[in-house]
Protein backbone atom coordinates (compact mmCIF):
# COMPACT_ATOMS: atom_id res chain seq x y z
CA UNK A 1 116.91 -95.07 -107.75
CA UNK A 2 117.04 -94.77 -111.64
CA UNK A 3 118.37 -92.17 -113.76
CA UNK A 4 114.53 -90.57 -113.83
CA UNK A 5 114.62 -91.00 -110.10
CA UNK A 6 117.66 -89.36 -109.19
CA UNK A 7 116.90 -86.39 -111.66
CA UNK A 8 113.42 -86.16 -110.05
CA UNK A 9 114.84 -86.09 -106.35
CA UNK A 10 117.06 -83.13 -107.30
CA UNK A 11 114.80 -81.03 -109.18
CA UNK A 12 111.97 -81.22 -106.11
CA UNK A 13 114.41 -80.16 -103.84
CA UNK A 14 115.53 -77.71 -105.98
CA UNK A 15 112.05 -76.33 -106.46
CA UNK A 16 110.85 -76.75 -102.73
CA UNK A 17 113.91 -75.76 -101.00
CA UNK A 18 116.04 -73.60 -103.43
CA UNK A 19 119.11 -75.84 -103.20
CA UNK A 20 119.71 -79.69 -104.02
CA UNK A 21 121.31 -82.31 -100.75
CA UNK A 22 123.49 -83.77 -103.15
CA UNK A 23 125.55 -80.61 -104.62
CA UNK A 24 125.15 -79.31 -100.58
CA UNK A 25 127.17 -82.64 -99.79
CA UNK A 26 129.70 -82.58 -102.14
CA UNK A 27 130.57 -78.94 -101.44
CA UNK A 28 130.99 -79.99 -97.86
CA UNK A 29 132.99 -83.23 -98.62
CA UNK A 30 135.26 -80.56 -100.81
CA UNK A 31 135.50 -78.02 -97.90
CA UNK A 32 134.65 -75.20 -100.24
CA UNK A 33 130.92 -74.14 -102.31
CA UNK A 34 132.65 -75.18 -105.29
CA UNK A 35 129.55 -76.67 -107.21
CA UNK A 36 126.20 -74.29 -107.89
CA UNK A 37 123.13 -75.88 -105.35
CA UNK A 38 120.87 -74.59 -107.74
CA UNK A 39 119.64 -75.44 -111.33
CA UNK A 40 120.74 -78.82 -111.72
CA UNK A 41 121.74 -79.75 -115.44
CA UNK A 42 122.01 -83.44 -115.99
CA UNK A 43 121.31 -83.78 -119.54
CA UNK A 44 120.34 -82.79 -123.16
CA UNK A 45 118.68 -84.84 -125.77
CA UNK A 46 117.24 -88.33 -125.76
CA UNK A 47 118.26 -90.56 -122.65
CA UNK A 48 117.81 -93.57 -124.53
CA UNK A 49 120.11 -92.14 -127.63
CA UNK A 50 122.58 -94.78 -129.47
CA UNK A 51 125.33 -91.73 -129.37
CA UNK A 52 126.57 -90.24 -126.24
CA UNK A 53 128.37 -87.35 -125.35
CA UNK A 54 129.48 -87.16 -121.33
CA UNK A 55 131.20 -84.05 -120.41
CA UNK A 56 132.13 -83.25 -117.17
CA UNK A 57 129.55 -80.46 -115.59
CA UNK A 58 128.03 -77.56 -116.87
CA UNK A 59 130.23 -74.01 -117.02
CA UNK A 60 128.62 -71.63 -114.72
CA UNK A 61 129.96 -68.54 -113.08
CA UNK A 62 129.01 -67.80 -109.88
CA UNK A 63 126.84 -64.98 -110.56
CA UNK A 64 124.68 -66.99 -111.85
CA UNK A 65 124.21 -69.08 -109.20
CA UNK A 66 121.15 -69.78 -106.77
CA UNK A 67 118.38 -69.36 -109.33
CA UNK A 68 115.06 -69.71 -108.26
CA UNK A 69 113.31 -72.93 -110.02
CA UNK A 70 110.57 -71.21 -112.53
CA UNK A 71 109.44 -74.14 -114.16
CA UNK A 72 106.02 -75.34 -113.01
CA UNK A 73 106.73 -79.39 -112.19
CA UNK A 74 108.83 -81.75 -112.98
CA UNK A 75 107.49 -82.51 -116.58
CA UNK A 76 107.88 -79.34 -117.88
CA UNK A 77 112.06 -79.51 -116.33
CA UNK A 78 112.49 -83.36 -117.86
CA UNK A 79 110.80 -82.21 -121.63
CA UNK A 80 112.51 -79.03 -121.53
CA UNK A 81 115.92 -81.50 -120.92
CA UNK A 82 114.81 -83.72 -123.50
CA UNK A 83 113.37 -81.37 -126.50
CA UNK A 84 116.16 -78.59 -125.80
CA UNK A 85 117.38 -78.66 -129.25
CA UNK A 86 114.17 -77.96 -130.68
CA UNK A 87 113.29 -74.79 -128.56
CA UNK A 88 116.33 -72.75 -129.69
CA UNK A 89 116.71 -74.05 -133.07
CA UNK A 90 113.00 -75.82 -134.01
CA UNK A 91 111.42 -74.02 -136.61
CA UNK A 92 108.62 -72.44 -134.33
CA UNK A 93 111.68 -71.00 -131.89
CA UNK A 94 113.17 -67.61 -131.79
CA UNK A 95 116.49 -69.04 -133.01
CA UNK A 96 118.45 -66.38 -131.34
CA UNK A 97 120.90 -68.67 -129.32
CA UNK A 98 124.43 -68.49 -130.83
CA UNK A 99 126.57 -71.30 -129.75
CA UNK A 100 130.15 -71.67 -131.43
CA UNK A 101 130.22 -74.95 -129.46
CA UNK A 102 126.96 -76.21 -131.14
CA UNK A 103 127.83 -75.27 -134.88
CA UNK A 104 131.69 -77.13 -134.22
CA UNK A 105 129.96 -80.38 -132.09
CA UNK A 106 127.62 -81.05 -135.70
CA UNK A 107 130.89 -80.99 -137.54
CA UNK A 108 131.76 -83.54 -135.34
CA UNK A 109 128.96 -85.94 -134.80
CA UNK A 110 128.76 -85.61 -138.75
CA UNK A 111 131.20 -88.47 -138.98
CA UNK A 112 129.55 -91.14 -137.14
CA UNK A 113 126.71 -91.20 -139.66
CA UNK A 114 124.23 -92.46 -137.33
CA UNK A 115 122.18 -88.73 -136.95
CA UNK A 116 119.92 -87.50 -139.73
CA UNK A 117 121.89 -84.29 -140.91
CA UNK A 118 120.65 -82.18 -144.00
CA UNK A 119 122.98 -80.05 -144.43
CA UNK A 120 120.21 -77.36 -143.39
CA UNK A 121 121.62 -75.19 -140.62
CA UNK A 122 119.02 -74.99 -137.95
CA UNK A 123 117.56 -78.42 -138.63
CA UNK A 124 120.92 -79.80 -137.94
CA UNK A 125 121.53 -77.92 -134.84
CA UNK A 126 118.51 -79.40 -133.80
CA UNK A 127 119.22 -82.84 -134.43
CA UNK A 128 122.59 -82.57 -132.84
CA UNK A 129 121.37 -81.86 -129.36
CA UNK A 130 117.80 -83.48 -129.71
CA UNK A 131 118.80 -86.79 -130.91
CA UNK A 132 121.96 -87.59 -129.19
CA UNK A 133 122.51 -87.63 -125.55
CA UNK A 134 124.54 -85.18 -123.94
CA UNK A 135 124.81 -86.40 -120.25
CA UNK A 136 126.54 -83.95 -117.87
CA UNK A 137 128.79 -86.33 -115.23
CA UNK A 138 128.24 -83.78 -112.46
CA UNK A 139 124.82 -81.85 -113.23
CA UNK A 140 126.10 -78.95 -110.55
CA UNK A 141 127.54 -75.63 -112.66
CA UNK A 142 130.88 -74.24 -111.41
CA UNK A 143 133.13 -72.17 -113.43
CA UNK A 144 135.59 -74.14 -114.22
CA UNK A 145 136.40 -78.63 -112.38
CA UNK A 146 139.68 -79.22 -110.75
CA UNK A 147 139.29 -83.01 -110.03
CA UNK A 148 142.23 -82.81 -108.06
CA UNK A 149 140.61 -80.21 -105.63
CA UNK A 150 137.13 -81.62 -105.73
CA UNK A 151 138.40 -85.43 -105.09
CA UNK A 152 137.88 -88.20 -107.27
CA UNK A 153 136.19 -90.33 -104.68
CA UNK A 154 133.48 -87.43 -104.51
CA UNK A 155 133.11 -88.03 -107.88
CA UNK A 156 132.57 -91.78 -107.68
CA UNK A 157 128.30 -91.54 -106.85
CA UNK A 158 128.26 -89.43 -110.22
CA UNK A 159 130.00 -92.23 -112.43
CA UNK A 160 128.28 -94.53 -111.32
CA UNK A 161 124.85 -92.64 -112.03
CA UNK A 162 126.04 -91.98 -115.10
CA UNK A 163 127.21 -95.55 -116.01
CA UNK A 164 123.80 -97.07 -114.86
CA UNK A 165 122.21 -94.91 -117.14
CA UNK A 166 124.33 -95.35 -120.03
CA UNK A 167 123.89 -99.19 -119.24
CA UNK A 168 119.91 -99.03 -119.39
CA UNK A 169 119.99 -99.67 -123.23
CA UNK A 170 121.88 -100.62 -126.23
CA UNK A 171 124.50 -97.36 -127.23
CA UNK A 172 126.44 -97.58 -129.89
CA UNK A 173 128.77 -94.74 -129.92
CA UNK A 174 129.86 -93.30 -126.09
CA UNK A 175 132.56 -90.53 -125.90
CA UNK A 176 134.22 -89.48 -123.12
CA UNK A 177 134.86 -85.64 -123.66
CA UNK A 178 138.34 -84.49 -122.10
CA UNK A 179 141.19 -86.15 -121.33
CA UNK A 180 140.46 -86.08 -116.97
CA UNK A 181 138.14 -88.70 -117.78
CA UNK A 182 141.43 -90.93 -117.56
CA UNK A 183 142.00 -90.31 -114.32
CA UNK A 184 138.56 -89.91 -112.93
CA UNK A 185 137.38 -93.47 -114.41
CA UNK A 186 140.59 -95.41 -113.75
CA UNK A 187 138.81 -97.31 -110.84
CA UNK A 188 136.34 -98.15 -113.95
CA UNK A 189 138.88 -99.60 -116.76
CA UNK A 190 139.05 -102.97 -117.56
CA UNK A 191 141.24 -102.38 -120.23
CA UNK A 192 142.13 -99.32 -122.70
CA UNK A 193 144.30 -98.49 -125.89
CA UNK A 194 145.14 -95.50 -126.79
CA UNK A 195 145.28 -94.43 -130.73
CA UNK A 196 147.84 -91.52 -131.67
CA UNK A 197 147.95 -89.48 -135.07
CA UNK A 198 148.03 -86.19 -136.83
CA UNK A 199 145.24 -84.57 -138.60
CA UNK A 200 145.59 -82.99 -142.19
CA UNK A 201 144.65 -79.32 -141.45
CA UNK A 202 142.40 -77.54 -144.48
CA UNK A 203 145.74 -75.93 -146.29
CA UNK A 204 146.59 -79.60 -146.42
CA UNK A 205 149.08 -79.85 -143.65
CA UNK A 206 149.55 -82.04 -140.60
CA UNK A 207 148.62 -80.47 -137.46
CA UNK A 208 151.92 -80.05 -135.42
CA UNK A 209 150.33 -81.66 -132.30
CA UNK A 210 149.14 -85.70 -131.91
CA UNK A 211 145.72 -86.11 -131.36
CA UNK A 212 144.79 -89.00 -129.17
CA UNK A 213 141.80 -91.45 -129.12
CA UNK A 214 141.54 -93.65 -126.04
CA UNK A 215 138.99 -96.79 -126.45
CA UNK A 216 138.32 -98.29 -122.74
CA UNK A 217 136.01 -100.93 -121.39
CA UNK A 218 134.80 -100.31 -118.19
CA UNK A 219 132.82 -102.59 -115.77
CA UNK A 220 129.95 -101.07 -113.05
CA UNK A 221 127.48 -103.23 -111.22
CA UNK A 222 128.89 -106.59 -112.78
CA UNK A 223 128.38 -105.44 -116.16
CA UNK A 224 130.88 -104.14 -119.16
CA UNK A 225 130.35 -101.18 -121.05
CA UNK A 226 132.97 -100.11 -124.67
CA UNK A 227 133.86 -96.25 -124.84
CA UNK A 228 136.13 -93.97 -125.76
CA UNK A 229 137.85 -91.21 -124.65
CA UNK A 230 138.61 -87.85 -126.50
CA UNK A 231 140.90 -86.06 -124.77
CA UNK A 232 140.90 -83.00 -126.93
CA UNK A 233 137.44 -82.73 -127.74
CA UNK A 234 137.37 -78.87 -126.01
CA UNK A 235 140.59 -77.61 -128.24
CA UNK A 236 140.07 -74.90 -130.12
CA UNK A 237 141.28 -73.58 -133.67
CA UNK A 238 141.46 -77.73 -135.40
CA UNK A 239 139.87 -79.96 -137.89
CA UNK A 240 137.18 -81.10 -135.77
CA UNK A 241 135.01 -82.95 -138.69
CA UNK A 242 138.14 -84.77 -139.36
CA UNK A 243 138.97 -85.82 -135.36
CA UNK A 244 135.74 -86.68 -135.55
CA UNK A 245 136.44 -88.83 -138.49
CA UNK A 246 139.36 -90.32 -136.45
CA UNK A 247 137.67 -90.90 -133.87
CA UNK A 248 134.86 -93.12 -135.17
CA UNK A 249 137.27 -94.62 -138.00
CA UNK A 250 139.26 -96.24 -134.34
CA UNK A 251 136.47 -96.37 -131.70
CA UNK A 252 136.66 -99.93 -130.18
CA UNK A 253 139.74 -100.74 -131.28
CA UNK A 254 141.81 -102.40 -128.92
């Protein structure tokens, strides 16, 4: 099955059955209902996006799990994935979600030069989510992903989803965001380099802490794929327009 495919699978089971096989699996596998059966979140944005953003699963506390599927078909789920951007920040929404995370990842993507930022709040919001992808590596919430408890070779049917797709077209730009991404790719890496520096803070000093950049080629399916890694992507309270900055100024750089 294709990306499409495998989205589609989930979200009819979700909708006919309440609960998708594949999160029912893993939590088996893990010995524990670690992973949310229930609304599935592979992705934001556009699929076939040259910049990508993989994190590793959406946060989700357990309260809110087992939601019942409300949308009416699969069309409405996959557009609602795709056009996410522009129904809480689009000029016809209510623009009443407030995402700290949202405002900080448009400082970052700002350096890559390859989205069309105006400097105009909302529109750039937007943008950010709309036309990038951001591809979830597990698409099962849980509230917070201990690799080491969940296994990395119950991860391994997720990378390579997530590598197919992100093979499907050209990309230019494909980050990594976390630093676990070392260890649950490492069956994956050709070859990697990492990149370590300082970043001047806005008072004009160095940050006290490295910051790290790790460019790595991997290989899935006889075919080779250049990314990167961020490892602190997620850390709060630092220039993130200027690790951005970093991180393009080094990406594929070996």
């Amino acid at each position: 099955m294709n990306f499409k495919q495998t989205v589609e699978t989930s979200f009819n089971e979700w909708k006919n059955n309440g609960i998708c096989q594949q999160a029912v699996d893993v939590n088996k596998k893990i010995g524990a209902e670690y992973f949310n059966a229930a609304s599935p979140q592979f992705f934001t944005g556009n699929i076939h996006a040259k910049l990508v953003l993989v994190h590793l699963n959406p946060k989700m506390n357990k309260e809110n799990w087992g939601k019942k599927c409300e949308y009416a078909d699969f069309n409405e789920y996959w557009n609602f994935s795709t056009h996410f951007g522009n129904s809480v920040y689009g000029i016809n929404s209510p623009r009443t979600h407030k995402s700290p995370f949202d405002l900080k990842q448009v400082q970052f993507l700002k350096s890559f030069g390859i989205l069309p930022f105006n400097g105009e709040k909302y529109h750039d919001l937007e943008i950010s989510i709309d036309q990038k992808l951001q591809l979830e590596l597990v698409p099962f919430g849980s509230p917070d992903f201990n690799y080491h408890k969940i296994g990395v070779e119950n991860l391994r049917p997720f990378i390579e989803i997530s590598l197919n797709l992100l093979l499907e077209c050209e990309r230019k730009y494909i980050i990594f965001c976390g630093r676990v991404f070392c260890e649950i790719l490492k069956d994956f890496i050709l070859k990697e380099k990492t990149h370590s520096f300082h970043l001047t803070k806005n008072d004009g000093n160095l940050t006290a802490s490295e910051f790290e950049v790790t460019n790595i080629k991997l290989k899935c399916n006889q075919k080779e794929i250049t990314a990167c890694i961020a490892p602190q992507y997620a850390k709060q309270g630092y220039p993130v327009g200027r690790y951005g900055d970093k991180v393009h100024e080094l990406y594929g750089k070996f």
